[in-house]
C-alpha atoms as a PDB file:
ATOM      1  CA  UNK A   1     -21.890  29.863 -19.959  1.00  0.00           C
ATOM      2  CA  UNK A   2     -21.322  28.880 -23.558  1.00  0.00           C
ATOM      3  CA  UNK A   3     -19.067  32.144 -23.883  1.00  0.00           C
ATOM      4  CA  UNK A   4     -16.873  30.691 -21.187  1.00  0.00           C
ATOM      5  CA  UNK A   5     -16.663  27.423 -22.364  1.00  0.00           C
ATOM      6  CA  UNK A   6     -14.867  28.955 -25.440  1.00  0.00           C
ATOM      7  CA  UNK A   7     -12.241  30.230 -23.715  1.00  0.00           C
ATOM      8  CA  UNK A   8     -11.905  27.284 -20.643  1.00  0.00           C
ATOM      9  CA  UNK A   9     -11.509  24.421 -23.097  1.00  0.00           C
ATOM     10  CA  UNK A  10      -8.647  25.335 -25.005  1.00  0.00           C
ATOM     11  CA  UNK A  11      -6.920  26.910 -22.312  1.00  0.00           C
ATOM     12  CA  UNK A  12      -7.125  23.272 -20.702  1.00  0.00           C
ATOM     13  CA  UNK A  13      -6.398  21.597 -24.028  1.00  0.00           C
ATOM     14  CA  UNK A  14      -3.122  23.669 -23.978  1.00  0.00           C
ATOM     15  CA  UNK A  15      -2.639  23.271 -20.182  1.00  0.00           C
ATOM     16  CA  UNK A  16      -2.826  19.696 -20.993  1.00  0.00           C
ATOM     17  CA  UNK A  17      -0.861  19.657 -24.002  1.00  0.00           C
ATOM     18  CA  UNK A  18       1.948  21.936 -21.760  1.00  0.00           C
ATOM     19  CA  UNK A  19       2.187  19.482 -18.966  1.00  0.00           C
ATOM     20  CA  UNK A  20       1.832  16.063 -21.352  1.00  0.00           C
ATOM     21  CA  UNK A  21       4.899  17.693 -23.432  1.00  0.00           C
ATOM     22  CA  UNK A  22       7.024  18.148 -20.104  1.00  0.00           C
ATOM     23  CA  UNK A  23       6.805  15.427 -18.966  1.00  0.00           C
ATOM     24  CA  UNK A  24       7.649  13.301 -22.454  1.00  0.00           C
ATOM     25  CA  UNK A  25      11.102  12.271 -22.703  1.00  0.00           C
ATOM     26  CA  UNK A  26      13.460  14.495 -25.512  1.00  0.00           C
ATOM     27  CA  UNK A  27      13.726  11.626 -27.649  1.00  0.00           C
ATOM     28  CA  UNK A  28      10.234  10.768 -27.709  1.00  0.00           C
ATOM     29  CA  UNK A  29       9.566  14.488 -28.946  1.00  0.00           C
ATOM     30  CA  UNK A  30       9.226  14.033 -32.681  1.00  0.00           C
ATOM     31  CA  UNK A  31       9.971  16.034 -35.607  1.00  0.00           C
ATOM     32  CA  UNK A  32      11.476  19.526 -33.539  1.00  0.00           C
ATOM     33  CA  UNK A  33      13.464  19.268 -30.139  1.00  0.00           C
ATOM     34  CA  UNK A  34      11.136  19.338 -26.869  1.00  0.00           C
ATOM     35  CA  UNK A  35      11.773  23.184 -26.327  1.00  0.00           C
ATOM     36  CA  UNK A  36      10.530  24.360 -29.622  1.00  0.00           C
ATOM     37  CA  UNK A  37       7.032  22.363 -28.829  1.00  0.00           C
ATOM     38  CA  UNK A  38       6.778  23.770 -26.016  1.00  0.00           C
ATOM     39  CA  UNK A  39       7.058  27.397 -27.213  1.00  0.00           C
ATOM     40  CA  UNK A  40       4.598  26.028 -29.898  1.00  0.00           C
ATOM     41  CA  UNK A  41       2.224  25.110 -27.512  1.00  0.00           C
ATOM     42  CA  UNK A  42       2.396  28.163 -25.296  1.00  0.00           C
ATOM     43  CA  UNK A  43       2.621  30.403 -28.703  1.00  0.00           C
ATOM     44  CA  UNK A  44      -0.209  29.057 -30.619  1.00  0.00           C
ATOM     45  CA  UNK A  45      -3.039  27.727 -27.995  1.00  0.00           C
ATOM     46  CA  UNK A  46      -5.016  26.485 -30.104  1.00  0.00           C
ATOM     47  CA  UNK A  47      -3.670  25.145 -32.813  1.00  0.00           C
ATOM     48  CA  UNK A  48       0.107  24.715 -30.948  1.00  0.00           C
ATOM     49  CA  UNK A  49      -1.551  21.859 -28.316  1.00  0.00           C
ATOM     50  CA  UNK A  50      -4.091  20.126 -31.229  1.00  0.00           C
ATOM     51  CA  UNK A  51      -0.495  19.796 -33.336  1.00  0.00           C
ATOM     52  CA  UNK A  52       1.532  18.263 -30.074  1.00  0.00           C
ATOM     53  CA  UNK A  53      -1.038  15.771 -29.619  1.00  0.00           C
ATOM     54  CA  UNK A  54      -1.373  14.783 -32.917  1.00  0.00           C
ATOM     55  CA  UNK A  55       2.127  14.993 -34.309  1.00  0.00           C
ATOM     56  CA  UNK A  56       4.646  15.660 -31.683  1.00  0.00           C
ATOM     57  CA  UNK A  57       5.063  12.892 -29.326  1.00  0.00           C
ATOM     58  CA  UNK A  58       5.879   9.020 -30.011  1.00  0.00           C
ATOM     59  CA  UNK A  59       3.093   6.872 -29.802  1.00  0.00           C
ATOM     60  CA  UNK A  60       3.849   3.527 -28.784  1.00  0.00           C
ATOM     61  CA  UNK A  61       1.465   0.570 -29.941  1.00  0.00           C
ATOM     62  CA  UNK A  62       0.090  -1.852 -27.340  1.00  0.00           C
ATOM     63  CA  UNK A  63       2.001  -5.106 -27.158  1.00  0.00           C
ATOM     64  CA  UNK A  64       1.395  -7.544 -29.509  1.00  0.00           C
ATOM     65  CA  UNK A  65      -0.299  -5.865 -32.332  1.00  0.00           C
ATOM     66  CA  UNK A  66      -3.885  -6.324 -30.184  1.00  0.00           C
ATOM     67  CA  UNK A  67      -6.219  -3.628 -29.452  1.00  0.00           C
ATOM     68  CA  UNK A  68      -5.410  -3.111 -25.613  1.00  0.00           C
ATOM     69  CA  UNK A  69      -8.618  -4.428 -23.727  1.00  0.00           C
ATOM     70  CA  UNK A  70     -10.072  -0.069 -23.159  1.00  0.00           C
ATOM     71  CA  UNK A  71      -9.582   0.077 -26.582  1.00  0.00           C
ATOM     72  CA  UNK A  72     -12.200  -3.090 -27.194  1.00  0.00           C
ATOM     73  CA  UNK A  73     -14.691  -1.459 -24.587  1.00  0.00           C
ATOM     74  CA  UNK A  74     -13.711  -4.325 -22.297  1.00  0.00           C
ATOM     75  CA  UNK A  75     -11.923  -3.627 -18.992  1.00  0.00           C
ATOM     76  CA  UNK A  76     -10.235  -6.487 -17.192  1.00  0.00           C
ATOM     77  CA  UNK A  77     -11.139  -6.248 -13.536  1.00  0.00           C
ATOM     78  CA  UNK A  78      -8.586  -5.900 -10.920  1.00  0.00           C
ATOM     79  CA  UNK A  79      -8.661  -7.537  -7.840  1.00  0.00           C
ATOM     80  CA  UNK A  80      -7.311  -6.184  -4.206  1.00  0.00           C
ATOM     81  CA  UNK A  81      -4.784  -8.580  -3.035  1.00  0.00           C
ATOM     82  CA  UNK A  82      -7.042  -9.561  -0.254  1.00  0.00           C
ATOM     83  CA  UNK A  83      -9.683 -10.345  -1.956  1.00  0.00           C
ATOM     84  CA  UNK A  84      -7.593 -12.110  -4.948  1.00  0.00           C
ATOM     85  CA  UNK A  85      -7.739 -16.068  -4.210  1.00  0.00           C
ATOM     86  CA  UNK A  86      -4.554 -17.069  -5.827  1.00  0.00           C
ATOM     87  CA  UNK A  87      -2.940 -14.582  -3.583  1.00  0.00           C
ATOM     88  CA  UNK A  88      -4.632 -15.623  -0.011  1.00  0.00           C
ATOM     89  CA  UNK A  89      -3.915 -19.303  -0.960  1.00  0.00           C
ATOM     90  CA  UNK A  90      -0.146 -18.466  -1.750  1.00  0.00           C
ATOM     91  CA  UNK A  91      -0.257 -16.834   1.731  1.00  0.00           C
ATOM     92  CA  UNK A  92      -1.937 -20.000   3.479  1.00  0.00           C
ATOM     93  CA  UNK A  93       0.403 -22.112   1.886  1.00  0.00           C
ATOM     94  CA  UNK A  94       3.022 -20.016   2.781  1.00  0.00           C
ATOM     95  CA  UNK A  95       1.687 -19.855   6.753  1.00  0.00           C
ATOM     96  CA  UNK A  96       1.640 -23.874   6.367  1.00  0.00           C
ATOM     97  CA  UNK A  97       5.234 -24.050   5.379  1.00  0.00           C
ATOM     98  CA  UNK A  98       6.362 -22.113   8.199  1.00  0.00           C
ATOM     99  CA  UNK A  99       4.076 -23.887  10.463  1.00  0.00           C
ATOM    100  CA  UNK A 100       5.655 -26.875   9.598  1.00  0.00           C
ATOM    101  CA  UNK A 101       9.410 -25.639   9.879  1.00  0.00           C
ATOM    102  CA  UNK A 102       8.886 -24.406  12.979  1.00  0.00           C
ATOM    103  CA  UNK A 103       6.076 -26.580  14.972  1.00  0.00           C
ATOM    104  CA  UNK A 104       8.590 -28.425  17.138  1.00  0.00           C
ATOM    105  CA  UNK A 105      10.588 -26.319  18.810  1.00  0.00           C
ATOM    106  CA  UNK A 106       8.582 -23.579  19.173  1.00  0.00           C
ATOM    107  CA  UNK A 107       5.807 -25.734  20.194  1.00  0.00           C
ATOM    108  CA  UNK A 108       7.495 -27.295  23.569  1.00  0.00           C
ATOM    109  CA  UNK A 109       9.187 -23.324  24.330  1.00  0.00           C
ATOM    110  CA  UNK A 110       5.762 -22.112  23.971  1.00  0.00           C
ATOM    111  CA  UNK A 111       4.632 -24.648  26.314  1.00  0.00           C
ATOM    112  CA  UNK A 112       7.466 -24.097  28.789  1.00  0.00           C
ATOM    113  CA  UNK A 113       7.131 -20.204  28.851  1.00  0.00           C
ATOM    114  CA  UNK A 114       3.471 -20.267  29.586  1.00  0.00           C
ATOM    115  CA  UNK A 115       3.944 -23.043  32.237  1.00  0.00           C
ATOM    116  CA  UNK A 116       6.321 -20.987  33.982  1.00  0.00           C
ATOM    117  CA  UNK A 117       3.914 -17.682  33.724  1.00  0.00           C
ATOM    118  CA  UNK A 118       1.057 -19.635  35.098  1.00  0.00           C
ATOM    119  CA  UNK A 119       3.596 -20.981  37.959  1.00  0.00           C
ATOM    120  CA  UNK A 120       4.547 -17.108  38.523  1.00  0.00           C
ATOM    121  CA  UNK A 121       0.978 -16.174  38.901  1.00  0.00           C
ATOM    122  CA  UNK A 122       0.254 -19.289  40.990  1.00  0.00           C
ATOM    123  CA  UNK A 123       2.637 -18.344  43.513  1.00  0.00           C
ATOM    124  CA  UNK A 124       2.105 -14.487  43.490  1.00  0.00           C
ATOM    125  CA  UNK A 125      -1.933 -15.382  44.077  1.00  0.00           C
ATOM    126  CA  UNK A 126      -0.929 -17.528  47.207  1.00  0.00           C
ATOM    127  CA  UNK A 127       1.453 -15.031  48.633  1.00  0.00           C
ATOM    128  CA  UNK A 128      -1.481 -12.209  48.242  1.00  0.00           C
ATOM    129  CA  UNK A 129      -4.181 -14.544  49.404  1.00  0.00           C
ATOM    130  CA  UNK A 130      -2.041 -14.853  52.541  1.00  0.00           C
ATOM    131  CA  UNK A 131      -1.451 -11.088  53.122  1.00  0.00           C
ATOM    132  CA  UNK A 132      -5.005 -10.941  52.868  1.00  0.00           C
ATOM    133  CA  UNK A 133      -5.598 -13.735  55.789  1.00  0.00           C
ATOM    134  CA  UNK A 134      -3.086 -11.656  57.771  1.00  0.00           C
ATOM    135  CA  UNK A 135      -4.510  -8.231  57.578  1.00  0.00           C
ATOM    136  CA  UNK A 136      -8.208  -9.896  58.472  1.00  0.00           C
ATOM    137  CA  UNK A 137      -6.928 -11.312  61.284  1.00  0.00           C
ATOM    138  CA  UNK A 138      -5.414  -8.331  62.422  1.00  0.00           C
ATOM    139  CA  UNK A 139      -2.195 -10.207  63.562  1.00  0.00           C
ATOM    140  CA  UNK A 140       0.461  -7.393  63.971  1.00  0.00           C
ATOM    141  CA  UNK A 141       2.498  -5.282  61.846  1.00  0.00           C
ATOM    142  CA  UNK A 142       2.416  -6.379  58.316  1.00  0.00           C
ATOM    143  CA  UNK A 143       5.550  -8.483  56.857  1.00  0.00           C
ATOM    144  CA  UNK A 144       5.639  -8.213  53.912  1.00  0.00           C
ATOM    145  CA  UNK A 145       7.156 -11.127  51.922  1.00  0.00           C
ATOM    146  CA  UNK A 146       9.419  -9.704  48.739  1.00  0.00           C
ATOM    147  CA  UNK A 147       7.981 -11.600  45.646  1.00  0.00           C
ATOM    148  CA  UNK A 148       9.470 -14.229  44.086  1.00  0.00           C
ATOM    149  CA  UNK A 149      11.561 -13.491  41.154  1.00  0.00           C
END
């Protein structure tokens, strides 16, 4: 195991190094132009990727001088907007807003539409509650009565 281990971790040290060096911008690249570290990395594997990391790429400091908050072995915890507060109350007061804008009118058409569905059902109950009585009784041929549109 330990014979493989010499072999698997710097071939992903230079995998690493390979991919990390692709995907760096050419002027970030310092020293030599992008191609020549990456036939320095592929060349030299072991010493080609330690080199890259350490010398070849632009490191940029964090913002503000400050150790970033990983680097002071304190994480800031991030929240999921729905469970964030700040962010559910933005949306309430949001919902309130609209509420507000809207309340009147669509109030009194919300009112009219479902009167008139509850009129349509009404009248379509009656008309089958009749059929119904007519069948029972048994009084001739059915009519039937188109529904009302």
């Amino acid at each position: 195991m330990l014979r493989a281990l010499i072999y698997i971790l710097p071939l992903a040290l230079t995998i690493f190094a390979f991919i990390d060096c692709l995907n760096t911008p050419e002027d970030e690249a310092k020293h030599l132009p992008k191609i020549a570290w990456v036939f320095i990395i592929l060349l030299f594997w072991i010493v080609g990727p330690i080199v890259w990391l350490a010398a070849g790429k632009v490191r940029h400091a964090p913002a503000g001088g400050a150790p970033s908050e990983w680097a002071r072995g304190r994480r800031s915890t991030w929240v999921a907007p729905d469970d964030n507060p700040d962010f559910l109350n933005s949306l309430k007061d949001g919902d309130k807003k609209d509420a507000d804008r809207t309340a009147g009118s669509t109030q009194d058409a919300d009112r009219t539409d479902a009167e008139a569905r509850l009129a349509e059902r009404e009248a379509d109950l009656r008309r089958r509650e009749e059929e119904l009585k007519r069948r029972e009784s048994g009084s001739g041929p059915e009519d039937p009565t188109p529904p009302a549109a």
